[in-house]
N, C-alpha and C. Protein backbone atom coordinates (compact mmCIF):
# COMPACT_ATOMS: atom_id res chain seq x y z
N UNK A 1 21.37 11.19 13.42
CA UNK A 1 21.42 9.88 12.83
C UNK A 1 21.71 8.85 13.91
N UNK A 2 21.25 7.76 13.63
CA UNK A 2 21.23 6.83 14.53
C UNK A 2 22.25 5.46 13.65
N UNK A 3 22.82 4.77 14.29
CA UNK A 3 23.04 3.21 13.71
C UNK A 3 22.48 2.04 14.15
N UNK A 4 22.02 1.33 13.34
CA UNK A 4 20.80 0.44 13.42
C UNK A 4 21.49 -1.28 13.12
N UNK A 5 21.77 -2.10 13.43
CA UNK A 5 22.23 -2.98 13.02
C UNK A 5 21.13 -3.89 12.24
N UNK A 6 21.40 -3.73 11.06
CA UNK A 6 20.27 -4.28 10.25
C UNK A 6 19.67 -5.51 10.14
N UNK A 7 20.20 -6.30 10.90
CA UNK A 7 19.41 -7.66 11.51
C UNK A 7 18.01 -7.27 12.14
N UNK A 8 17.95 -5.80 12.97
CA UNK A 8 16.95 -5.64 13.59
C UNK A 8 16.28 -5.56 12.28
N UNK A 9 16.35 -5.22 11.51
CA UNK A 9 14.88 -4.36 10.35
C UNK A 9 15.18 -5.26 9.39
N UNK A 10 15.62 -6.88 9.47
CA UNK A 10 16.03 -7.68 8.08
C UNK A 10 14.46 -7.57 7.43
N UNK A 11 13.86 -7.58 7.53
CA UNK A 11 12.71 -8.17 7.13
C UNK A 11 12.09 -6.86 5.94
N UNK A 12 12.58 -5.81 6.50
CA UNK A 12 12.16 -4.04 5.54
C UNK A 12 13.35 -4.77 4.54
N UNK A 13 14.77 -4.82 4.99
CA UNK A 13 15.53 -4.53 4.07
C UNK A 13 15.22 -5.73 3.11
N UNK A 14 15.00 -7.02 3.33
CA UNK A 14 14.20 -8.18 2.54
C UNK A 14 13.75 -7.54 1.61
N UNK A 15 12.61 -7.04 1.78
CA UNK A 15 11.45 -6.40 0.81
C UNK A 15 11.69 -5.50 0.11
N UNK A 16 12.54 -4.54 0.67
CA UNK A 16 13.13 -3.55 -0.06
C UNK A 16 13.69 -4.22 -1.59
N UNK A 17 14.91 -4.89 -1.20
CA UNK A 17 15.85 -5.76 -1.94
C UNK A 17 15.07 -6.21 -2.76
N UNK A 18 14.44 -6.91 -2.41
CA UNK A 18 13.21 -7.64 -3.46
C UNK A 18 12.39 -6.63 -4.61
N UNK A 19 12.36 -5.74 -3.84
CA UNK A 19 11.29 -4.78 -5.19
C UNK A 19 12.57 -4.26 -6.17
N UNK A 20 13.73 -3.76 -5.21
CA UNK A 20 14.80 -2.91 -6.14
C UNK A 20 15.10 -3.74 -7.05
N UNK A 21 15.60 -5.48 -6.80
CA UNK A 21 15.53 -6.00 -7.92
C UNK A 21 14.59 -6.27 -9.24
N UNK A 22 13.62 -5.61 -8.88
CA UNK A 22 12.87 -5.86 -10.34
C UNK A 22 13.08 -4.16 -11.29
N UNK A 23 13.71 -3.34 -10.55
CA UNK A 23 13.75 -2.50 -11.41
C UNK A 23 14.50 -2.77 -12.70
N UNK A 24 14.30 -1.96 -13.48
CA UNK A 24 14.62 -2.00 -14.95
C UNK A 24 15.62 -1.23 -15.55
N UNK A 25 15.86 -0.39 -14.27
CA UNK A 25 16.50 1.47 -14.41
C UNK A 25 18.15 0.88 -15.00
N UNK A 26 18.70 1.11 -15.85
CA UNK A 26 19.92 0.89 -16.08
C UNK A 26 21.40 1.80 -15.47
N UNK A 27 20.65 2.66 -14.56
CA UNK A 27 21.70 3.76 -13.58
C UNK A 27 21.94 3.34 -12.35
N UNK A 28 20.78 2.99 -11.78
CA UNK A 28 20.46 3.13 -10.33
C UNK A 28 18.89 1.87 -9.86
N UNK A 29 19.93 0.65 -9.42
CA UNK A 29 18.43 -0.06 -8.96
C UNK A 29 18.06 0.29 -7.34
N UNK A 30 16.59 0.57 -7.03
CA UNK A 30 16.14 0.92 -5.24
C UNK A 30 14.76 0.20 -5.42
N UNK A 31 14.91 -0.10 -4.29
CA UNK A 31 14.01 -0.18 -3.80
C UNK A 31 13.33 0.35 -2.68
N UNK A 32 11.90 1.13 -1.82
CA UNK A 32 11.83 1.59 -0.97
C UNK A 32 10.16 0.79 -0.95
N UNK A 33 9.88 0.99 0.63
CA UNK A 33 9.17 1.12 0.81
C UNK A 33 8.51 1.52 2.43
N UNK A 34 6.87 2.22 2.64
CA UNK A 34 6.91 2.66 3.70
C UNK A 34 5.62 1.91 4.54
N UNK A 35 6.28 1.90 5.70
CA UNK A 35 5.95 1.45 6.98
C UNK A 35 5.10 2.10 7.83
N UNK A 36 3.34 1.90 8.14
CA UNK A 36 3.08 2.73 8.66
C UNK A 36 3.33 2.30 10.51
N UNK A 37 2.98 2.98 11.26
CA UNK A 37 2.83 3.40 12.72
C UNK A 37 2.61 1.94 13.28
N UNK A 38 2.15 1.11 12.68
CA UNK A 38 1.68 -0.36 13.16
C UNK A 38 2.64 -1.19 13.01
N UNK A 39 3.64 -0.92 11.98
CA UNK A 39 4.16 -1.69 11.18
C UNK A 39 3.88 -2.64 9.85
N UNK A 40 2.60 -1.80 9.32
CA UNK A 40 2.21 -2.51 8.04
C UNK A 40 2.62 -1.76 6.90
N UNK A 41 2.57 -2.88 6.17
CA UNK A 41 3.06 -2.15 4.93
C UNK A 41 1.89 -1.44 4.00
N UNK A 42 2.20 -0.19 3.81
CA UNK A 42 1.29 0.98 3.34
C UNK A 42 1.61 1.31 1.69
N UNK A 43 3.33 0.73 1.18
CA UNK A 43 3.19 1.63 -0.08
C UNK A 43 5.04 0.82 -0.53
N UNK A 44 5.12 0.79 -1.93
CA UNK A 44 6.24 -0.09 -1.96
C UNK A 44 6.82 0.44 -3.72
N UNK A 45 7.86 0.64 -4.12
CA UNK A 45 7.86 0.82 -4.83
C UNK A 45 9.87 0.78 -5.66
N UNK A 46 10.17 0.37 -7.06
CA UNK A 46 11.12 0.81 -7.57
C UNK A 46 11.36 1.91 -8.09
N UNK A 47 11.87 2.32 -8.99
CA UNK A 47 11.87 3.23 -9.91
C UNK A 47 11.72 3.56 -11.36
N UNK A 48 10.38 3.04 -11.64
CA UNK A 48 10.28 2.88 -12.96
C UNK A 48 8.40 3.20 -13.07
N UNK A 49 7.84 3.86 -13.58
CA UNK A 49 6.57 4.25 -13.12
C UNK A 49 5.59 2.89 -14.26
N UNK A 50 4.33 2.81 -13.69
CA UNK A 50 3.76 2.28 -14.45
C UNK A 50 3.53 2.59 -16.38
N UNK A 51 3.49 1.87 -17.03
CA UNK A 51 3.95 1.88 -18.02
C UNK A 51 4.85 2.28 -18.70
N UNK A 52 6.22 2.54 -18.15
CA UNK A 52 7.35 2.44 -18.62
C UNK A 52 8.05 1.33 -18.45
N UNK A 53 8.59 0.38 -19.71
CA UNK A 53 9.02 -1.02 -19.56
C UNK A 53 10.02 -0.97 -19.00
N UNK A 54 11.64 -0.10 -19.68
CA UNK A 54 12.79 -0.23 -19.95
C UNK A 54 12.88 1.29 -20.11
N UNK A 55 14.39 1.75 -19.41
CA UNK A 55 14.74 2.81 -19.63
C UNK A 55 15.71 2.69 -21.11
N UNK A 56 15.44 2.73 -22.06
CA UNK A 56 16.11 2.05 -23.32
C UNK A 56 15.95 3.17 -24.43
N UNK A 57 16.73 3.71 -24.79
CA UNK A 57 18.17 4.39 -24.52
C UNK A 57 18.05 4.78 -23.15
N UNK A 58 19.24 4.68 -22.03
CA UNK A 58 19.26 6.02 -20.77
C UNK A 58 20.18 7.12 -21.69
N UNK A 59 19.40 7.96 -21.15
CA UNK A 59 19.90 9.41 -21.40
C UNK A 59 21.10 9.87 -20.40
N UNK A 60 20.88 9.27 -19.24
CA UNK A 60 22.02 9.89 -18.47
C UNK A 60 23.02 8.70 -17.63
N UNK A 61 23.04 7.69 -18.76
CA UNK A 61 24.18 6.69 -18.00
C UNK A 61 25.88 6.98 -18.34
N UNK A 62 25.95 8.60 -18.90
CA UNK A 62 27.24 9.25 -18.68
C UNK A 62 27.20 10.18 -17.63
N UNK A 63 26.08 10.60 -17.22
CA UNK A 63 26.42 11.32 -16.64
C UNK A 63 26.34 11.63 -15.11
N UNK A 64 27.11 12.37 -14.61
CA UNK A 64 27.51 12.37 -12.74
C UNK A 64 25.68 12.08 -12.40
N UNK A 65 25.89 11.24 -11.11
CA UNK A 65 24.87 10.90 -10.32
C UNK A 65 24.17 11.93 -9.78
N UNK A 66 22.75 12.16 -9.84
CA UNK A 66 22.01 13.74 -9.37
C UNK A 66 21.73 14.77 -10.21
N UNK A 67 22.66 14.46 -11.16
CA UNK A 67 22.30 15.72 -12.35
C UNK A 67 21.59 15.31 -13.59
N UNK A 68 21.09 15.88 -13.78
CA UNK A 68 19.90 16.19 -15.49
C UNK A 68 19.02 15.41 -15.26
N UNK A 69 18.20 15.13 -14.11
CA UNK A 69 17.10 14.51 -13.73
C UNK A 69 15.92 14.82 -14.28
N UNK A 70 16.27 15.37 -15.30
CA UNK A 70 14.82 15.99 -15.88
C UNK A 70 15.16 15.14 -17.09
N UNK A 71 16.11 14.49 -17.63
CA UNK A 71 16.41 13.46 -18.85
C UNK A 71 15.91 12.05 -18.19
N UNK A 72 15.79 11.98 -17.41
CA UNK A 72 15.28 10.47 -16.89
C UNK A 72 13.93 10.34 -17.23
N UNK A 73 13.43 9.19 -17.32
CA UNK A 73 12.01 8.33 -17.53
C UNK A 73 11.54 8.58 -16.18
N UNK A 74 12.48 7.54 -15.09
CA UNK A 74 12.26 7.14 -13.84
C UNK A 74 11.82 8.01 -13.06
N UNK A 75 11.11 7.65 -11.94
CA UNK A 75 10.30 8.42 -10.67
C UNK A 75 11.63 7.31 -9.52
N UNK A 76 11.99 8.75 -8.83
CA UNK A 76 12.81 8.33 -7.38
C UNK A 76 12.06 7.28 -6.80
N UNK A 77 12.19 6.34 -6.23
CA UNK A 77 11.69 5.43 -5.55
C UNK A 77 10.96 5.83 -4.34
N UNK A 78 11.61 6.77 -3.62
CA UNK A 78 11.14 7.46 -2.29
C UNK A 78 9.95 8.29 -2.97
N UNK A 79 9.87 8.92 -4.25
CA UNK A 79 8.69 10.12 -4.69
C UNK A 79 7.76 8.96 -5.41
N UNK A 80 8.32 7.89 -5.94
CA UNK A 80 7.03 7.05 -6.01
C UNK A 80 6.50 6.18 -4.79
N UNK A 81 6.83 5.36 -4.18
CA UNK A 81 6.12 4.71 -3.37
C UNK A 81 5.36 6.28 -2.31
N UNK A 82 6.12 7.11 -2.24
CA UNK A 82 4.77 8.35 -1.44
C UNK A 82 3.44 8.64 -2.17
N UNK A 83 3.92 8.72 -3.32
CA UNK A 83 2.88 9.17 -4.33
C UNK A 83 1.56 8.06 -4.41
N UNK A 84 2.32 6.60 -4.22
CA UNK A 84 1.30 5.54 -4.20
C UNK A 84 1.02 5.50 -2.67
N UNK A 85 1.23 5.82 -1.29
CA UNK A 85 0.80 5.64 -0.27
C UNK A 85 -0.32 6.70 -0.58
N UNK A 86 0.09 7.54 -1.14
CA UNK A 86 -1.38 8.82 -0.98
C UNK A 86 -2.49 8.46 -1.63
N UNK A 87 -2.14 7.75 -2.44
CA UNK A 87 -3.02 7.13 -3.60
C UNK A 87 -4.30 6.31 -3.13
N UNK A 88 -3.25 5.31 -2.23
CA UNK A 88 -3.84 4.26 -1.87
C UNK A 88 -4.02 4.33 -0.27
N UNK A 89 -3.62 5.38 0.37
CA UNK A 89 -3.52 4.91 1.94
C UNK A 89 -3.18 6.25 2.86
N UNK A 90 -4.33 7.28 2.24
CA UNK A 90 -3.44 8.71 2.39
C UNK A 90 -3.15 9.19 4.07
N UNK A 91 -4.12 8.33 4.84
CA UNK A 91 -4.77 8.85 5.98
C UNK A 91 -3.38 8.19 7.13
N UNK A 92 -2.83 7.25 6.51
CA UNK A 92 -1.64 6.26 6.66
C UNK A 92 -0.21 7.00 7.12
N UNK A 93 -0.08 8.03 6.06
CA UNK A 93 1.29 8.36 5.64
C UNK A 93 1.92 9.16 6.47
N UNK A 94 1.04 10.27 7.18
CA UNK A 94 1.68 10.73 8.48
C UNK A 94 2.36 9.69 9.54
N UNK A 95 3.61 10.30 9.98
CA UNK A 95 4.25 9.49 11.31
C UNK A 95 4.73 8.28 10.33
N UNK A 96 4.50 7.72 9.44
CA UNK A 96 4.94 6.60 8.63
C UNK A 96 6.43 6.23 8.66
N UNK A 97 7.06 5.24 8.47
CA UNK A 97 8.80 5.12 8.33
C UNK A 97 8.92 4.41 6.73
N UNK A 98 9.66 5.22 6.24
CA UNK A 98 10.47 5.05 4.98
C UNK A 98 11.87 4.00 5.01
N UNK A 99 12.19 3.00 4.17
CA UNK A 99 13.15 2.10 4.64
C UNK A 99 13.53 2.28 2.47
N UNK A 100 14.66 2.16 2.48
CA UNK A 100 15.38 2.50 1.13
C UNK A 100 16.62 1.69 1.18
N UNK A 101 17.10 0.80 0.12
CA UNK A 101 18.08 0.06 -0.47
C UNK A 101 18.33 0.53 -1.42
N UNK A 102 19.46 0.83 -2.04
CA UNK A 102 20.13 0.43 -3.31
C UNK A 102 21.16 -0.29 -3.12
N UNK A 103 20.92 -1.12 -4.79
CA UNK A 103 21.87 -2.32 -4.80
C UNK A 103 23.34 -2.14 -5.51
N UNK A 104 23.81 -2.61 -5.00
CA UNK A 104 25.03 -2.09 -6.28
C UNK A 104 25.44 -2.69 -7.30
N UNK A 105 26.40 -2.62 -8.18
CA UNK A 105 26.47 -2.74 -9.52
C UNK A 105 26.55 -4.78 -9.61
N UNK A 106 26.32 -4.92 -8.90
CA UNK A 106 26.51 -6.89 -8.37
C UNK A 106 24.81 -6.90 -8.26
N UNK A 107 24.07 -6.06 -7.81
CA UNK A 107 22.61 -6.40 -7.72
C UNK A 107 22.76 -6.88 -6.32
N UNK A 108 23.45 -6.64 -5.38
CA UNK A 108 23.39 -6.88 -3.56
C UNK A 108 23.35 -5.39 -3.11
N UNK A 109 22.54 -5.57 -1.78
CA UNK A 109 22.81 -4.30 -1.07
C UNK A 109 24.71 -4.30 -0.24
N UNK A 110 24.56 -3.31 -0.82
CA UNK A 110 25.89 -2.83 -0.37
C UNK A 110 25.91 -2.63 1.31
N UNK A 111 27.36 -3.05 2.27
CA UNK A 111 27.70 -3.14 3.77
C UNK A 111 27.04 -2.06 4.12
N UNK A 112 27.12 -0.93 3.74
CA UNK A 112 26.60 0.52 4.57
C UNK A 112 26.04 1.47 3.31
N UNK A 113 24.96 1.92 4.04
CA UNK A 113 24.37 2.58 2.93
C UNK A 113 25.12 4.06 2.57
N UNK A 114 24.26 4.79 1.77
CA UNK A 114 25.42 6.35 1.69
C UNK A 114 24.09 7.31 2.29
N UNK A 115 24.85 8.34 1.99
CA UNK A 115 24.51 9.43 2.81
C UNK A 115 23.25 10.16 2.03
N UNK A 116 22.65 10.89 3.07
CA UNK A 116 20.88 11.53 2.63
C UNK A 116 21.78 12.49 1.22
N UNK A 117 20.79 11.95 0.20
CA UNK A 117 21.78 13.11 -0.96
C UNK A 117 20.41 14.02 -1.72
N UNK A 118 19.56 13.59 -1.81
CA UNK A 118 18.46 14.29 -2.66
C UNK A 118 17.47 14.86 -2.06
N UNK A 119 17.69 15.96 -2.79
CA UNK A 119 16.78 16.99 -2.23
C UNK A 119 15.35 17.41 -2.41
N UNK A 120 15.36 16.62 -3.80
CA UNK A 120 13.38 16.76 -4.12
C UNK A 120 12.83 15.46 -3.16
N UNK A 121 13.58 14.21 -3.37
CA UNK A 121 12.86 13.50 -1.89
C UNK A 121 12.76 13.49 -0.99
N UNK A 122 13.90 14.32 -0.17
CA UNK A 122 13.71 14.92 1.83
C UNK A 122 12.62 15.67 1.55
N UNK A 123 12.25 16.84 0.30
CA UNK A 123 11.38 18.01 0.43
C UNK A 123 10.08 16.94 0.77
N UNK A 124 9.80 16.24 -0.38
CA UNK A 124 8.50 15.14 -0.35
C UNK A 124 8.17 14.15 0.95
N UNK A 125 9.81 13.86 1.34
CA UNK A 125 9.54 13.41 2.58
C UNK A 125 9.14 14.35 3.71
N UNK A 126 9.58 15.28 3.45
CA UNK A 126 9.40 16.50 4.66
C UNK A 126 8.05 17.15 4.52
N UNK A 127 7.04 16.91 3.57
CA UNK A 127 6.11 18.04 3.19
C UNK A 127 4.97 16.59 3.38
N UNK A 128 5.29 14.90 3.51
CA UNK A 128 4.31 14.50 3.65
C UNK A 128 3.88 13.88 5.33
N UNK A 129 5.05 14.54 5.84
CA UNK A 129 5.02 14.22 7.38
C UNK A 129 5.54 12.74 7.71
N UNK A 130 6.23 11.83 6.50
CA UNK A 130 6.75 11.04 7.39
C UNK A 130 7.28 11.42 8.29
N UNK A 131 8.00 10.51 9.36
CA UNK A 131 8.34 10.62 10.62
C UNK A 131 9.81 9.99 10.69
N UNK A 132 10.35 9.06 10.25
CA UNK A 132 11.45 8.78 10.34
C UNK A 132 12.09 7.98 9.10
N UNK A 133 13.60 7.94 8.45
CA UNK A 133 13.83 7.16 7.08
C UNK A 133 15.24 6.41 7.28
N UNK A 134 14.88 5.19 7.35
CA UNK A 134 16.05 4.46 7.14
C UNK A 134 16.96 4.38 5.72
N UNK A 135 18.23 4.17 5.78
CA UNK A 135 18.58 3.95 4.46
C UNK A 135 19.25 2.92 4.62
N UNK A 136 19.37 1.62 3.92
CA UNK A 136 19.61 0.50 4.65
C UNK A 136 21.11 0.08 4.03
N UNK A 137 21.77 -1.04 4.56
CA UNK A 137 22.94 -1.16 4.19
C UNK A 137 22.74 -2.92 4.63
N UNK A 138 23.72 -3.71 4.11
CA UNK A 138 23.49 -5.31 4.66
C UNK A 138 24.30 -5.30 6.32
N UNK A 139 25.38 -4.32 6.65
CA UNK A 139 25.54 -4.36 7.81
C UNK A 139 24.87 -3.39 8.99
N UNK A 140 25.68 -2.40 8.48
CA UNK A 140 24.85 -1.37 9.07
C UNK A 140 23.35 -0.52 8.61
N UNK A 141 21.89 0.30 8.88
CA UNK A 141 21.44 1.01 8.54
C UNK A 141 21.33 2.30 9.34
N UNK A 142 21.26 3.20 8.40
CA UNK A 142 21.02 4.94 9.28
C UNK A 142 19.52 5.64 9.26
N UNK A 143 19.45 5.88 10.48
CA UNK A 143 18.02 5.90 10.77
C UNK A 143 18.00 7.39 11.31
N UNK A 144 16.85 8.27 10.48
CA UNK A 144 16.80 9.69 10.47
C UNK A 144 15.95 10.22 10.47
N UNK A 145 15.97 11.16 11.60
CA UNK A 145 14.06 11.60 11.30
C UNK A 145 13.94 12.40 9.91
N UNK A 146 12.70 13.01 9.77
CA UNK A 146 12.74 13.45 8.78
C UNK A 146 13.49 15.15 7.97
N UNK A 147 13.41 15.80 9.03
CA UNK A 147 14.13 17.01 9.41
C UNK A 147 15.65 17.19 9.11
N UNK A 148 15.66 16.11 9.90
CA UNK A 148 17.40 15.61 10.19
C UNK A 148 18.18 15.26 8.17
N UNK A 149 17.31 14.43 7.90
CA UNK A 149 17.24 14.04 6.61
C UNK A 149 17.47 14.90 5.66
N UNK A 150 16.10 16.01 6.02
CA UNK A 150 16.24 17.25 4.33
C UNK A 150 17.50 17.54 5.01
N UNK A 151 17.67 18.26 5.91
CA UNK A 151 19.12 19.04 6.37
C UNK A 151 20.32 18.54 5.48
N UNK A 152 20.34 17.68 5.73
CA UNK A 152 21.46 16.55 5.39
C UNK A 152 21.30 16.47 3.47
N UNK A 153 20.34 16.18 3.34
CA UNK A 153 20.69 16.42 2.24
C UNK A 153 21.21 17.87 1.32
N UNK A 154 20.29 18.76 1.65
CA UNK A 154 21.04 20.10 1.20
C UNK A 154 22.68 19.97 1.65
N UNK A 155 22.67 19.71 2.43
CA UNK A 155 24.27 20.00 3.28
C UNK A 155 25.25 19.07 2.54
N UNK A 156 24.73 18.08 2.27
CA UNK A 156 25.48 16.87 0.95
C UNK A 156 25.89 18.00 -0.07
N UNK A 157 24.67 18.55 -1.00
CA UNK A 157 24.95 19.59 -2.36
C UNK A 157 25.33 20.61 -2.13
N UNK A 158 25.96 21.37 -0.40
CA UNK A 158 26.58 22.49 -0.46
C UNK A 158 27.82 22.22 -0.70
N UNK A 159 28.32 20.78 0.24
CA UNK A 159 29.57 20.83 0.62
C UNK A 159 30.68 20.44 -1.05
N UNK A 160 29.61 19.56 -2.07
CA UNK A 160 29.85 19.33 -3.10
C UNK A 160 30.29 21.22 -4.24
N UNK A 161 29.61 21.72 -3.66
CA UNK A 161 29.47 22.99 -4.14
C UNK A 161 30.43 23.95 -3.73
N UNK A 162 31.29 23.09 -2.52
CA UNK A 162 32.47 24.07 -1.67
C UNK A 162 31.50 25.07 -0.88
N UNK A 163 30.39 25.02 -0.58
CA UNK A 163 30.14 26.34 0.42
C UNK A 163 30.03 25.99 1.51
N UNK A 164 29.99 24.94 2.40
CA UNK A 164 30.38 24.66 3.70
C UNK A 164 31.52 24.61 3.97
């Protein structure tokens, strides 16, 4: 992991911010989006898939963060905007950089972001060859290749698990 002072990348975390706020998700607002090799923007996305308005009832706004993901409406932000780079820009997505906000319960990105936690999006990130993923914060951001990333995330759900 690297630390990035997020003035350098204001302009990802801008955009980011901007899409997470239109989500609808009543758990968790993000925004992501990815960056190809040039620095253009290839693929952008919240968490709420096309034609779903409102997560209305949430099913899991009792319950711990990460679990019963199979009760959600929502598509991860990181597994949708990939899904739409392939869609739209497949030839793109290799070597690409991933940049991710969430806002917190104020609707601002929070000083420092948190730590790589999910494991179906490192796999997606890891299986579509991005190349490196920021996770952004308003002061600081952490900048990870992609490797570095899945690791980290499994290693998040062991240590939760007591086996590290």
């Amino acid at each position: 992991m690297e630390i990035i002072n997020s003035n350098d990348i204001k302009k990802y975390i801008e955009i980011c911010t901007s899409i997470a706020k239109l989500s609808k998700c009543k758990k968790s607002k993000r925004g992501v989006i990815i960056v190809d090799f040039y620095g253009n923007l290839i693929s952008q996305a919240n968490n709420l898939p096309v034609g779903v308005d409102i997560c209305d009832p949430c099913l899991r706004t009792d319950l711990e963060g990460g679990t019963h993901l199979e009760l959600c409406r929502a598509i991860h932000a990181e597994d949708y905007a990939i899904q739409l780079a392939l869609r739209n820009n497949p030839s793109k997505i290799k070597n690409s950089t991933l940049y991710h906000v969430k806002l917190d319960k104020g609707g601002e990105v929070g000083k420092f972001p948190g730590d790589p936690s999910c494991t179906s999006c490192s796999r997606i990130i890891l299986l579509n060859e991005i190349k490196d993923v920021f996770l952004c914060g308003r002061l600081e951001s952490y900048l990870y290749n992609s490797n570095e990333f899945n690791n980290l995330s499994y290693q998040f759900h062991l240590g939760k698990m007591g086996k590290l």
